[in-house]
N, C-alpha and C. Protein backbone atom coordinates (compact mmCIF):
# COMPACT_ATOMS: atom_id res chain seq x y z
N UNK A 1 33.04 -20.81 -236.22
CA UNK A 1 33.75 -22.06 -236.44
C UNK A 1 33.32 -22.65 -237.78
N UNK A 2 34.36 -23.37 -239.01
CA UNK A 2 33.89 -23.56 -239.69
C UNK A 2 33.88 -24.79 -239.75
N UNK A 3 32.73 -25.47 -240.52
CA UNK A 3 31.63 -27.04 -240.09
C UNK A 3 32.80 -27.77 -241.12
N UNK A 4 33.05 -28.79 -240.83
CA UNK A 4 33.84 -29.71 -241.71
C UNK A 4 32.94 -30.91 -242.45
N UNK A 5 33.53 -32.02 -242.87
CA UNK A 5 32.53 -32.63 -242.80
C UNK A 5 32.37 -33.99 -241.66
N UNK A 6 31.58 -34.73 -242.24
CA UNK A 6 30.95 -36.04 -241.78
C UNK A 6 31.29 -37.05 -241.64
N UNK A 7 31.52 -38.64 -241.39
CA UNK A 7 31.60 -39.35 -242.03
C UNK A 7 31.28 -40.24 -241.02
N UNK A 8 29.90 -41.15 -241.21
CA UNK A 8 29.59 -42.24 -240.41
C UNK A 8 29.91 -43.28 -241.17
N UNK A 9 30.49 -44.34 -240.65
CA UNK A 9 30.83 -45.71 -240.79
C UNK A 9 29.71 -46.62 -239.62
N UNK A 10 28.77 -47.22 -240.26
CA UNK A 10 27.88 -48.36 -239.25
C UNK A 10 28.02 -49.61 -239.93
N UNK A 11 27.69 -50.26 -238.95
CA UNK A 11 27.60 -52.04 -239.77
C UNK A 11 27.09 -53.23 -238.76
N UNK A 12 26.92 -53.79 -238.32
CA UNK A 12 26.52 -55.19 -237.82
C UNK A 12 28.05 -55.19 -236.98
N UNK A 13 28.24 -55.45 -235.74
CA UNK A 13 29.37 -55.74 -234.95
C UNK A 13 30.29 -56.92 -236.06
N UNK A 14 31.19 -56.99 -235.74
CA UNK A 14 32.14 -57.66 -236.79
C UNK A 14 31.95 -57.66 -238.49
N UNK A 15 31.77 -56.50 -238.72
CA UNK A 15 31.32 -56.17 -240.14
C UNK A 15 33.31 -56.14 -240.87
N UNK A 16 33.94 -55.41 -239.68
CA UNK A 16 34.92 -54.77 -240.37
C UNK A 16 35.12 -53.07 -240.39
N UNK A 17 34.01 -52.44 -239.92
CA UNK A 17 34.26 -51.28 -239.93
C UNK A 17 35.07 -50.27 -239.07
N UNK A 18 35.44 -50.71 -237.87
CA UNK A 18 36.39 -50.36 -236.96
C UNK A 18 37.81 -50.40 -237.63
N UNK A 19 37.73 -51.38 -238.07
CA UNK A 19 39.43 -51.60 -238.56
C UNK A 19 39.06 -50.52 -240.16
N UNK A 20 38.18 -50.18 -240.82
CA UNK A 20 38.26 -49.64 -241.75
C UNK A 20 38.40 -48.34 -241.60
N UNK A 21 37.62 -47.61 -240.22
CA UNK A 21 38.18 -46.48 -239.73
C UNK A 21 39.17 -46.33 -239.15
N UNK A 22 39.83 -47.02 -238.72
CA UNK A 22 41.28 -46.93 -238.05
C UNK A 22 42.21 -46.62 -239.39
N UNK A 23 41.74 -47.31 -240.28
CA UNK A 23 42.85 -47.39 -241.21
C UNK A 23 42.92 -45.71 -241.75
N UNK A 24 41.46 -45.74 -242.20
CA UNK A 24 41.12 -43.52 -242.65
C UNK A 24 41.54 -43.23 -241.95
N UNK A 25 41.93 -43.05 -240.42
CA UNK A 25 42.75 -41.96 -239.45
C UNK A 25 43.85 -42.34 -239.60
N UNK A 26 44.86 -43.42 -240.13
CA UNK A 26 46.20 -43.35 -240.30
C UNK A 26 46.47 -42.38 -241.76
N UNK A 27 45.46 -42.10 -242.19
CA UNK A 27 45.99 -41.06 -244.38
C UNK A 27 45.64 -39.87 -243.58
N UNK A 28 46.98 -39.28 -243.57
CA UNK A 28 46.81 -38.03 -243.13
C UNK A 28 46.26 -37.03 -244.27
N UNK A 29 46.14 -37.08 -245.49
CA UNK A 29 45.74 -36.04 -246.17
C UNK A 29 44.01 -35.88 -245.87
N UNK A 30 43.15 -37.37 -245.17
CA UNK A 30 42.13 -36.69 -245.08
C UNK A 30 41.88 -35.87 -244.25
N UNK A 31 42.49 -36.18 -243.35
CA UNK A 31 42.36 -34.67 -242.20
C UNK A 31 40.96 -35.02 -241.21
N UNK A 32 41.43 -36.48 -241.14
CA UNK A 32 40.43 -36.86 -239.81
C UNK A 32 40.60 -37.16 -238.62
N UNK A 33 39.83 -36.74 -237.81
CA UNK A 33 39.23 -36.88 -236.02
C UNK A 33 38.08 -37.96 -235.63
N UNK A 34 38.53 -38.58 -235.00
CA UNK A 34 37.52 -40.25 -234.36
C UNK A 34 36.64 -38.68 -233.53
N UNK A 35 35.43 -39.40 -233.92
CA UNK A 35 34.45 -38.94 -232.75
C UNK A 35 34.57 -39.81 -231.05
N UNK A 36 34.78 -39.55 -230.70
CA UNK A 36 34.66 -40.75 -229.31
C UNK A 36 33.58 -40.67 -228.71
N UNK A 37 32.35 -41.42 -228.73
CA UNK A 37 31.24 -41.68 -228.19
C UNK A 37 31.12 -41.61 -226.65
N UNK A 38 30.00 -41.49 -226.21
CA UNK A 38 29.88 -41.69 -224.67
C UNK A 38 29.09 -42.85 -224.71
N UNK A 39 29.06 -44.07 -223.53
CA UNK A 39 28.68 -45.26 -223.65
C UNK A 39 28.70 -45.52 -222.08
N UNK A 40 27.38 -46.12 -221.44
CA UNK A 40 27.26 -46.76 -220.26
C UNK A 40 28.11 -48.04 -219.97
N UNK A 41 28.20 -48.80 -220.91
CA UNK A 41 29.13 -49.75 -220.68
C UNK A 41 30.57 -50.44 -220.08
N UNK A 42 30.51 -50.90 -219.32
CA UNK A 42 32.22 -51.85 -218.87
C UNK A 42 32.88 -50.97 -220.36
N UNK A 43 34.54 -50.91 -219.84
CA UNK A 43 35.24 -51.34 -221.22
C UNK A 43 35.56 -52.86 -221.22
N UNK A 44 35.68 -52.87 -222.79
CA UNK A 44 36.33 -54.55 -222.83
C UNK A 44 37.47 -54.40 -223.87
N UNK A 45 38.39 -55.66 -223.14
CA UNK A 45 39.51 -55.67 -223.94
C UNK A 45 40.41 -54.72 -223.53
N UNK A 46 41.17 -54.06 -224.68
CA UNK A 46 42.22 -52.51 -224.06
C UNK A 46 41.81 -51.61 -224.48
N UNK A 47 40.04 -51.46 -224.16
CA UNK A 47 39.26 -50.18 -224.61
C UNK A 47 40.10 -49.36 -223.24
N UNK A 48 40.06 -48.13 -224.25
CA UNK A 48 40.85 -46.75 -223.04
C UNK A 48 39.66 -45.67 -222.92
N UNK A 49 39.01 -45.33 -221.71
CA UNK A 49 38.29 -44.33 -221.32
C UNK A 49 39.16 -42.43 -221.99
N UNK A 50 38.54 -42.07 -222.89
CA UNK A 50 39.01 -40.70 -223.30
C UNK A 50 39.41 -41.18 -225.04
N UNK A 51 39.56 -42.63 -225.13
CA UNK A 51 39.98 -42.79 -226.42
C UNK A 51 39.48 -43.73 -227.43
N UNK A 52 39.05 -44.74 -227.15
CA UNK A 52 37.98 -45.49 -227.74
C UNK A 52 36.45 -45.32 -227.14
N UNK A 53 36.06 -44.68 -226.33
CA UNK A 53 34.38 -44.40 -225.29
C UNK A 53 35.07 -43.54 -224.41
N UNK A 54 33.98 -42.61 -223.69
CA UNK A 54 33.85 -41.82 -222.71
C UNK A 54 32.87 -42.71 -221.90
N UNK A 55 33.47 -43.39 -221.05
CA UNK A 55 32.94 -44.41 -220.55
C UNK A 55 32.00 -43.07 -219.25
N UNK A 56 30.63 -43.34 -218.85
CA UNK A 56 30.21 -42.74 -218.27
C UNK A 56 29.10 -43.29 -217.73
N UNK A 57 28.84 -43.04 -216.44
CA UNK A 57 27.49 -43.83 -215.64
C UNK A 57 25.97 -43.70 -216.41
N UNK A 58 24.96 -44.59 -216.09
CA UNK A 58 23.58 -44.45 -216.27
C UNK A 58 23.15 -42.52 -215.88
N UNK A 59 23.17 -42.21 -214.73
CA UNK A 59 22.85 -40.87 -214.27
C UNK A 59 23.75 -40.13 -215.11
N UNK A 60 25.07 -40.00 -215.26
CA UNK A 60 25.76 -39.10 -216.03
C UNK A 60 25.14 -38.61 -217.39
N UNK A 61 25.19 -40.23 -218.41
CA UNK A 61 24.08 -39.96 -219.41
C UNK A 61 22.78 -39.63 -219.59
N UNK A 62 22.21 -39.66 -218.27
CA UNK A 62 20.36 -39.40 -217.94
C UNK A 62 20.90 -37.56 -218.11
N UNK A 63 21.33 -37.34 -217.68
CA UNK A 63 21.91 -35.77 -217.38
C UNK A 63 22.19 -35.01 -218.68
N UNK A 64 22.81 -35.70 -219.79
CA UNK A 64 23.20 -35.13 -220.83
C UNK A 64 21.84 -35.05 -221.87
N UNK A 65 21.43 -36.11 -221.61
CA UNK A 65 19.70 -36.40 -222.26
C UNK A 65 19.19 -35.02 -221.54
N UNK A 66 19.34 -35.05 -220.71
CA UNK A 66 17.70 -33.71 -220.34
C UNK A 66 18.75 -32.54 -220.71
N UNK A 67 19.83 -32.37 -220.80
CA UNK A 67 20.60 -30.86 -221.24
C UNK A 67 20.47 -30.84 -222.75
N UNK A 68 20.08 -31.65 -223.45
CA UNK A 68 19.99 -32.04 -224.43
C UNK A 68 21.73 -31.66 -225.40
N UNK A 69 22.74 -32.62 -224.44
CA UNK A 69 23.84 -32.49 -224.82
C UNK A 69 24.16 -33.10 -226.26
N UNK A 70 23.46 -34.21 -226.56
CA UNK A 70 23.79 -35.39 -227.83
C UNK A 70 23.54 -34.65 -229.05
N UNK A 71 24.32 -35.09 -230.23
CA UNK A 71 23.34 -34.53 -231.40
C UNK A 71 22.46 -36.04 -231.85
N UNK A 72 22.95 -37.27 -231.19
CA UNK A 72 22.34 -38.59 -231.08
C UNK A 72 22.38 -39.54 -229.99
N UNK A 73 21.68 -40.30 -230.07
CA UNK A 73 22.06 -41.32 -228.51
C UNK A 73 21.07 -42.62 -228.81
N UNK A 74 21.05 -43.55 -228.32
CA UNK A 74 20.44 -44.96 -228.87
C UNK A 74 20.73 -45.51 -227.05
N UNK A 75 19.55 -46.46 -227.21
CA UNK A 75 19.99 -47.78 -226.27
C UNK A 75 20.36 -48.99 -227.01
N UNK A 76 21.55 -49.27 -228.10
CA UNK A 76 22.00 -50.05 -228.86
C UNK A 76 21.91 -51.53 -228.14
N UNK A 77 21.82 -51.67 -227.05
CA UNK A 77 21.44 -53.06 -226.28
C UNK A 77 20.44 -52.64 -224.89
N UNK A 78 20.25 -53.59 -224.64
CA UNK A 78 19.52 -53.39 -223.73
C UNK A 78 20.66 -52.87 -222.33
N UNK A 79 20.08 -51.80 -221.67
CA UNK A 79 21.34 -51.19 -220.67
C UNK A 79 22.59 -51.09 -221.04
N UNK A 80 22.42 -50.45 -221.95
CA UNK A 80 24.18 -49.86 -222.99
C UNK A 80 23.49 -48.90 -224.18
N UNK A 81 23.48 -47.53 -223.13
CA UNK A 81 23.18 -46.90 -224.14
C UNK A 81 24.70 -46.01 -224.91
N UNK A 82 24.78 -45.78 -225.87
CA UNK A 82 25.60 -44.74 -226.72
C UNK A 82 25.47 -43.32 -227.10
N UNK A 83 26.17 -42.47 -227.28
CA UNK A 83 25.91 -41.36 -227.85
C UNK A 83 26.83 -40.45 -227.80
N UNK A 84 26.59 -39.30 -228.75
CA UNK A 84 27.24 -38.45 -229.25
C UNK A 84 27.48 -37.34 -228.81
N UNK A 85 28.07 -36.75 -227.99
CA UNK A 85 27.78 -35.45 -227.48
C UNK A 85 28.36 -33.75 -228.56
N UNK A 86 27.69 -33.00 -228.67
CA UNK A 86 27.63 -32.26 -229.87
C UNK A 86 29.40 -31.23 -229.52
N UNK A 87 29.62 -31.31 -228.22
CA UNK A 87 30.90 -30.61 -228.23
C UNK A 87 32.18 -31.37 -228.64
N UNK A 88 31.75 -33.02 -228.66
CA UNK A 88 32.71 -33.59 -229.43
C UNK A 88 32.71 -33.51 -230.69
N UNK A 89 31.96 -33.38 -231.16
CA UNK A 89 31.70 -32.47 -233.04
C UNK A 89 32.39 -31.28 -232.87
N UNK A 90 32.28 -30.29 -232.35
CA UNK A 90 32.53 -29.24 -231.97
C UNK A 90 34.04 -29.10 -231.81
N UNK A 91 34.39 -30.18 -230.92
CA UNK A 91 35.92 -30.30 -230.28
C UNK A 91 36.62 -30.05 -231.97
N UNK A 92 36.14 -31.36 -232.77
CA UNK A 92 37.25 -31.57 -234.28
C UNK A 92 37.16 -30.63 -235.47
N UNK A 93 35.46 -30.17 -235.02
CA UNK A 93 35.56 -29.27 -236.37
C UNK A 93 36.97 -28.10 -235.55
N UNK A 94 36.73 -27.61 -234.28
CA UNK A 94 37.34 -26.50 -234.20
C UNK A 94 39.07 -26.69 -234.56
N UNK A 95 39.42 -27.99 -234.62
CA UNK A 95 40.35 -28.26 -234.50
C UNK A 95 41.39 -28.69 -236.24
N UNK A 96 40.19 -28.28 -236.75
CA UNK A 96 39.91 -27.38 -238.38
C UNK A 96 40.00 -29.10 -239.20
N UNK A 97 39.15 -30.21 -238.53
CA UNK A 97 39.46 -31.56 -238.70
C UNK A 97 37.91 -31.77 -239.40
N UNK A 98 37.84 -33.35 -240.08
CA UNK A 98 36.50 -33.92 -240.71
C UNK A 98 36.37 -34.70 -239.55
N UNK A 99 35.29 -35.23 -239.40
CA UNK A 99 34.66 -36.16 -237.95
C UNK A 99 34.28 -37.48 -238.92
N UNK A 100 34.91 -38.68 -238.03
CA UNK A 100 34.76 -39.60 -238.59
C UNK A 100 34.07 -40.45 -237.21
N UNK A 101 32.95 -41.74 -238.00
CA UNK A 101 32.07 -42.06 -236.33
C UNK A 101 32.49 -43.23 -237.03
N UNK A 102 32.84 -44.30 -236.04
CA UNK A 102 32.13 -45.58 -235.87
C UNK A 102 30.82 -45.77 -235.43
N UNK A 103 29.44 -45.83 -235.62
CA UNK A 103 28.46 -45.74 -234.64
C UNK A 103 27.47 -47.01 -235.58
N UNK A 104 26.58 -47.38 -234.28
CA UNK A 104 25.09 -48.22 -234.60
C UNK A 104 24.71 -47.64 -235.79
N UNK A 105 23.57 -48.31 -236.60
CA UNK A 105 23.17 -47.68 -237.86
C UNK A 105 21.79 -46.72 -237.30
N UNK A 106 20.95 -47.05 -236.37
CA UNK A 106 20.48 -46.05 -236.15
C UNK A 106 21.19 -44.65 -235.33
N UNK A 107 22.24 -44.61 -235.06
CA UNK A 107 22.98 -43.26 -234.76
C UNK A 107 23.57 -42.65 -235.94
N UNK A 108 23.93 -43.34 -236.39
CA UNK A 108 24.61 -43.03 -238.09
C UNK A 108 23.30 -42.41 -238.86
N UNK A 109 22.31 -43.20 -238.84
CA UNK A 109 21.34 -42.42 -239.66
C UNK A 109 21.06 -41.11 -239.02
N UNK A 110 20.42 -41.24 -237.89
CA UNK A 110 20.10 -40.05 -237.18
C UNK A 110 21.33 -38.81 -237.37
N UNK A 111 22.47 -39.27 -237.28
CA UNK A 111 23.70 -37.84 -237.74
C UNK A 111 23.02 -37.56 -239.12
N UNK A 112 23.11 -38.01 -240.19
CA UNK A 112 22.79 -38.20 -241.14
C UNK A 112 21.58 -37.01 -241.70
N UNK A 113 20.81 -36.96 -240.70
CA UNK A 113 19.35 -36.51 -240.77
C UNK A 113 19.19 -35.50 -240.52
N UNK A 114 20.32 -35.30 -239.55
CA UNK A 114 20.08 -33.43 -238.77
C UNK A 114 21.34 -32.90 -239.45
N UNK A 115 22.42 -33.80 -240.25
CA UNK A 115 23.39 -32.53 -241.00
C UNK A 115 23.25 -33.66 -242.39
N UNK A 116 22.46 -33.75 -243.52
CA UNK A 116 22.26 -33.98 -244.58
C UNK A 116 23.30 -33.24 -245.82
N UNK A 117 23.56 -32.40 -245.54
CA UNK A 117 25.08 -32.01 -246.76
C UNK A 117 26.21 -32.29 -246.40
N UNK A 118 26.31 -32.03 -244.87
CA UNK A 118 27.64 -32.76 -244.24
C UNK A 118 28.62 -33.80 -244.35
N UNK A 119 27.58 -34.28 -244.40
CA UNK A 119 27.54 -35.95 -244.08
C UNK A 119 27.33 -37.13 -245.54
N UNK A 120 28.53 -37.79 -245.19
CA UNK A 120 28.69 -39.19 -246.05
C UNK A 120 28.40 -40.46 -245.22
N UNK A 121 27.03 -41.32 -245.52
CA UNK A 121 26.91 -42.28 -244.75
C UNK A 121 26.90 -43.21 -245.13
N UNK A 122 27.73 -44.45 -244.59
CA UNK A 122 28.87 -45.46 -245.07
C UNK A 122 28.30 -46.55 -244.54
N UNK A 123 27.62 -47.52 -245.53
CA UNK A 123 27.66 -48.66 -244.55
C UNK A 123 28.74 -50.22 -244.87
N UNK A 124 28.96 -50.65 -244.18
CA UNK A 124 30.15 -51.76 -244.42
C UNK A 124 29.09 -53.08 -244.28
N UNK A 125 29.41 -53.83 -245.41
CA UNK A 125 28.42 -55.04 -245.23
C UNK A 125 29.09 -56.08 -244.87
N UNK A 126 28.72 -57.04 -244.28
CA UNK A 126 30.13 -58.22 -243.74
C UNK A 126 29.37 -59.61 -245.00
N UNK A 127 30.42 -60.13 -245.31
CA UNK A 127 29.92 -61.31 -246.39
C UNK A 127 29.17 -62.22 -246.22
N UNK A 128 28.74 -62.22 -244.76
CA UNK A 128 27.39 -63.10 -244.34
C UNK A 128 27.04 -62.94 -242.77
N UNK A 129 26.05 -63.35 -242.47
CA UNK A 129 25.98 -63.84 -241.12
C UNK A 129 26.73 -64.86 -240.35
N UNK A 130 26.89 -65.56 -241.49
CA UNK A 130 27.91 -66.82 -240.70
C UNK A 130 28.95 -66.37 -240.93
N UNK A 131 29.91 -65.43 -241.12
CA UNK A 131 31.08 -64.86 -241.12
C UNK A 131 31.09 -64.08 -240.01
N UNK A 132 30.13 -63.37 -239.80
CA UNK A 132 30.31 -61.95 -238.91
C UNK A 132 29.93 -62.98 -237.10
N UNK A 133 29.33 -64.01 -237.32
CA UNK A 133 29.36 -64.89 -236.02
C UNK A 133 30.67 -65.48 -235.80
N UNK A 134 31.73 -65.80 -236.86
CA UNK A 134 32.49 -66.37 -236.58
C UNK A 134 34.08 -65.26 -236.53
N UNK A 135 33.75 -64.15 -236.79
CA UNK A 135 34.52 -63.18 -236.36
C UNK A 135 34.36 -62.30 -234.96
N UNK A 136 33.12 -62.38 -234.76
CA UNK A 136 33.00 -62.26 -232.73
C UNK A 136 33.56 -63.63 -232.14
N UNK A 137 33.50 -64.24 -232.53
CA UNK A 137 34.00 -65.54 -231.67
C UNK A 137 35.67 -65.43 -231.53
N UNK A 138 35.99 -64.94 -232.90
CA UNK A 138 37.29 -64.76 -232.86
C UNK A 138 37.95 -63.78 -231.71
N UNK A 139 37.23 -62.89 -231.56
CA UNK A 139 37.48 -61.98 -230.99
C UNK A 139 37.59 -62.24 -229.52
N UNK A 140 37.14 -63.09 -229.30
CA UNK A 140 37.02 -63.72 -227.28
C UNK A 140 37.07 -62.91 -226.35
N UNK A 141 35.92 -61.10 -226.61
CA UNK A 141 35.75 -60.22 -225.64
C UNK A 141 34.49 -60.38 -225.20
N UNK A 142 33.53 -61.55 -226.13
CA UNK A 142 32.17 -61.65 -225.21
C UNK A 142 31.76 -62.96 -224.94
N UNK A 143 30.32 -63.02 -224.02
CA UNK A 143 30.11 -64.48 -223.98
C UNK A 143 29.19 -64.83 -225.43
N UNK A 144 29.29 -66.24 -225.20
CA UNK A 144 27.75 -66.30 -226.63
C UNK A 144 26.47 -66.19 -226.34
N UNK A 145 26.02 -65.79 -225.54
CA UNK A 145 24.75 -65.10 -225.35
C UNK A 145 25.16 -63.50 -225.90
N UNK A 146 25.97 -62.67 -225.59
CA UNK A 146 26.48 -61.96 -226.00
C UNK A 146 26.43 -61.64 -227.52
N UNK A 147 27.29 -62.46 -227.87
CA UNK A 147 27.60 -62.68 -229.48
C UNK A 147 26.34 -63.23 -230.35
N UNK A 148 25.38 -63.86 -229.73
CA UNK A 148 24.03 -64.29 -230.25
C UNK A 148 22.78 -63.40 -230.30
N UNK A 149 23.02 -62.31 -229.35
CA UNK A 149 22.55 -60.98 -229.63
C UNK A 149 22.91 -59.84 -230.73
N UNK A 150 24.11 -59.85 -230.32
CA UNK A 150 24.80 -59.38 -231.51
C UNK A 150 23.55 -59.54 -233.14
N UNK A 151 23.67 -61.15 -233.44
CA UNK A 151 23.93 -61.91 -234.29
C UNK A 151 22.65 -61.54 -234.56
N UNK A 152 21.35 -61.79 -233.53
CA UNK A 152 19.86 -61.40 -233.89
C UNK A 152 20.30 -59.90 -233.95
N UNK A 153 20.82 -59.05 -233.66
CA UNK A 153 20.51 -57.65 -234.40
C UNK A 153 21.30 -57.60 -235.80
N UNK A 154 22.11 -58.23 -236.18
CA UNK A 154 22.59 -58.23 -237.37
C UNK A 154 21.66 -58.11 -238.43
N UNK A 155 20.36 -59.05 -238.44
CA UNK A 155 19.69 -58.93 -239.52
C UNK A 155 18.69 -57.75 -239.78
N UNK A 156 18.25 -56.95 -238.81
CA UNK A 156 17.47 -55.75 -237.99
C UNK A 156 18.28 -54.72 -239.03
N UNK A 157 20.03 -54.68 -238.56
CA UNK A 157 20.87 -53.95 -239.18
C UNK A 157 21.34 -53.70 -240.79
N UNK A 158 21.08 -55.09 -240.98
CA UNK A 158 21.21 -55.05 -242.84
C UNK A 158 20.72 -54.52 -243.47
N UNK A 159 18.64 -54.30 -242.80
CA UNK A 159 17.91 -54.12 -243.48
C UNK A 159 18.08 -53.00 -243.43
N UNK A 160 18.88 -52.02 -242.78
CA UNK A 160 18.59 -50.57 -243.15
C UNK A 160 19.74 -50.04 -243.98
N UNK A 161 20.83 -50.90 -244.83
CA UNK A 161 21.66 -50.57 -245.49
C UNK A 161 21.37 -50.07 -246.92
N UNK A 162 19.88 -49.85 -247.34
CA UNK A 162 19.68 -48.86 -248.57
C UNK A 162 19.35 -47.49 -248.11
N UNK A 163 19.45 -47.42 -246.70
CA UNK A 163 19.26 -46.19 -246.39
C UNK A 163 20.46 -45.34 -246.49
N UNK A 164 21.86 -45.67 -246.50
CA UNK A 164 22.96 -45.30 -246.34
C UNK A 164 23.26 -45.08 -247.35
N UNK A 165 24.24 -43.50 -247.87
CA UNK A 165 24.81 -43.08 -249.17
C UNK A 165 25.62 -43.69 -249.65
N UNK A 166 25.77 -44.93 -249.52
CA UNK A 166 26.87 -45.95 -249.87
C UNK A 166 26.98 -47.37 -249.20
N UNK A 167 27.17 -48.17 -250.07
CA UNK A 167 27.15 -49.28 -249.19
C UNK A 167 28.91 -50.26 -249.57
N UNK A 168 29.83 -50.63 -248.73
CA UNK A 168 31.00 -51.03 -248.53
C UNK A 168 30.47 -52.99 -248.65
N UNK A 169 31.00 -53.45 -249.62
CA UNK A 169 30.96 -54.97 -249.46
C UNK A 169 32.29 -55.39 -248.97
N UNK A 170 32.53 -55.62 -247.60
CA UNK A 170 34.06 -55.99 -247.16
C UNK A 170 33.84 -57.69 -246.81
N UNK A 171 34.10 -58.09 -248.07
CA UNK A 171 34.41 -59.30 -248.54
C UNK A 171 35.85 -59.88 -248.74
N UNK A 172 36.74 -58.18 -248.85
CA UNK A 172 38.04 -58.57 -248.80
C UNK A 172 38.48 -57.20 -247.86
N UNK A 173 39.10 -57.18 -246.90
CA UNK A 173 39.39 -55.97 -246.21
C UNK A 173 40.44 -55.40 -247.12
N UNK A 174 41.59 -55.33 -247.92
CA UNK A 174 42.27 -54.49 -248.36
C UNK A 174 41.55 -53.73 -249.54
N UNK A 175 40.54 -54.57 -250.37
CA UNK A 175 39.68 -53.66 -251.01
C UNK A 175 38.78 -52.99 -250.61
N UNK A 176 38.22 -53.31 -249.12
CA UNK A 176 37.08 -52.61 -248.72
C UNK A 176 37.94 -50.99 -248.33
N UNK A 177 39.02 -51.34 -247.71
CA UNK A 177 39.84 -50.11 -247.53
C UNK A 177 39.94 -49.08 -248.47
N UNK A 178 40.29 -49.44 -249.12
CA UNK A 178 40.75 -49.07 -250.52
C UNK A 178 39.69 -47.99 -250.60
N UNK A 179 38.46 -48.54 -250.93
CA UNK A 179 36.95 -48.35 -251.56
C UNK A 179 36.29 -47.20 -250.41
N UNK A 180 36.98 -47.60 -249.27
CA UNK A 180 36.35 -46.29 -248.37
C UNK A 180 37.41 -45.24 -248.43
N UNK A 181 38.51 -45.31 -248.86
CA UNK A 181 39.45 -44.08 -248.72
C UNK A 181 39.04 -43.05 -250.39
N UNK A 182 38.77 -43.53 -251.04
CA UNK A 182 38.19 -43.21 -252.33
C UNK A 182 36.90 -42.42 -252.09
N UNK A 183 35.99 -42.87 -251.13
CA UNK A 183 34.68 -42.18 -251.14
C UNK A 183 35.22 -41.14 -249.99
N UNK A 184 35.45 -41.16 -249.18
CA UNK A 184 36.01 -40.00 -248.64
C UNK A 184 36.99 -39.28 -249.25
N UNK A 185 37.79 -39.45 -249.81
CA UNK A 185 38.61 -38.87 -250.41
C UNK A 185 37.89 -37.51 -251.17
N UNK A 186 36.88 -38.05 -252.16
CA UNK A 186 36.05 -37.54 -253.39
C UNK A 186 34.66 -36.63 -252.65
N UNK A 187 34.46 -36.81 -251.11
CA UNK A 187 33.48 -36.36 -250.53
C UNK A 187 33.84 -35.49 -250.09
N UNK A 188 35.16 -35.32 -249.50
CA UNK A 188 35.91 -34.26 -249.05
C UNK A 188 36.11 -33.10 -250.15
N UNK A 189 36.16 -33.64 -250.70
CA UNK A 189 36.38 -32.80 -252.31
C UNK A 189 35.50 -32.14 -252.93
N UNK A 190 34.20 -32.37 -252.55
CA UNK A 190 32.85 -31.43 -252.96
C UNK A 190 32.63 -30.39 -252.42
């Protein structure tokens, strides 16, 4: 099978980066596949099981951990863990596609680490803290205890944005777009 590439997108919840990957899977010339994560969590909103999360129990994921199914996995909150399972890599490369993640920045790094040529790692910065609080609010899928968690890992999350091969200032979303279809574009291209 031949390895395609990479492409993690992480950021602070309401950074913008969801909508920035949605937008890369509508340009068909890059020739990308959403990774779909596995996640203990409820869905919320019109999250679809098979298409935004592989929504899956505590034991299901305890199971994939000891098969050592993930090529990553995090407890991104407390009792909500995430992760990657390596046949969903597997699924897009075979499907002669690039893998594109939305994921936490420590899952993003960790891809990052075990395929280092692969991989383009993207981080999206949101124009403040008091922006990225007032864009979960917008959103009215959590409570504010919720969103105030969020908000304390936001700053946890920033700090690891010199670790990332790029960093996205989406201060304006049609340029941040722009600016990520360009680096993939040119990454694909090496």
């Amino acid at each position: 099978m031949t390895k395609g590439k990479l492409f993690v997108f992480s950021a602070p919840s309401g950074s913008g980066k969801t909508t920035i990957v949605r937008h890369l899977l509508e340009q068909p010339d890059l020739n990308l596949e959403f990774s779909i994560s596995c996640a203990t969590r409820d869905p919320r909103g019109e999250e679809v099981n098979g298409k935004d999360y592989y929504f899956i129990s505590w034991e299901e994921f305890k199971q994939h951990i000891k098969n050592e199914d993930f090529i990553e996995w995090e407890e991104v909150y407390t009792n909500n863990f995430y992760g990657t399972l390596k046949k969903e890599v597997e699924r897009i490369w075979a499907l002669g596609k690039h893998v594109i993640f939305d994921i936490d920045v420590v899952g993003g790094l960790r891809i990052k680490h075990k395929f280092p040529e692969e991989t383009l790692a993207v981080f999206v910065k949101p124009p403040s803290v008091d922006e990225l609080k007032r864009r979960l609010k917008l959103r009215s899928t959590e409570s504010e205890d919720k969103i105030n968690m969020r908000i304390a890992k936001a700053s946890v999350e920033l700090a690891t944005a010199p670790q990332f091969d790029k960093i996205i200032k989406n201060y304006d979303l049609d340029t941040a777009k722009e600016e990520a279809y360009q680096l993939v574009k040119e990454f694909i291209g090496k």
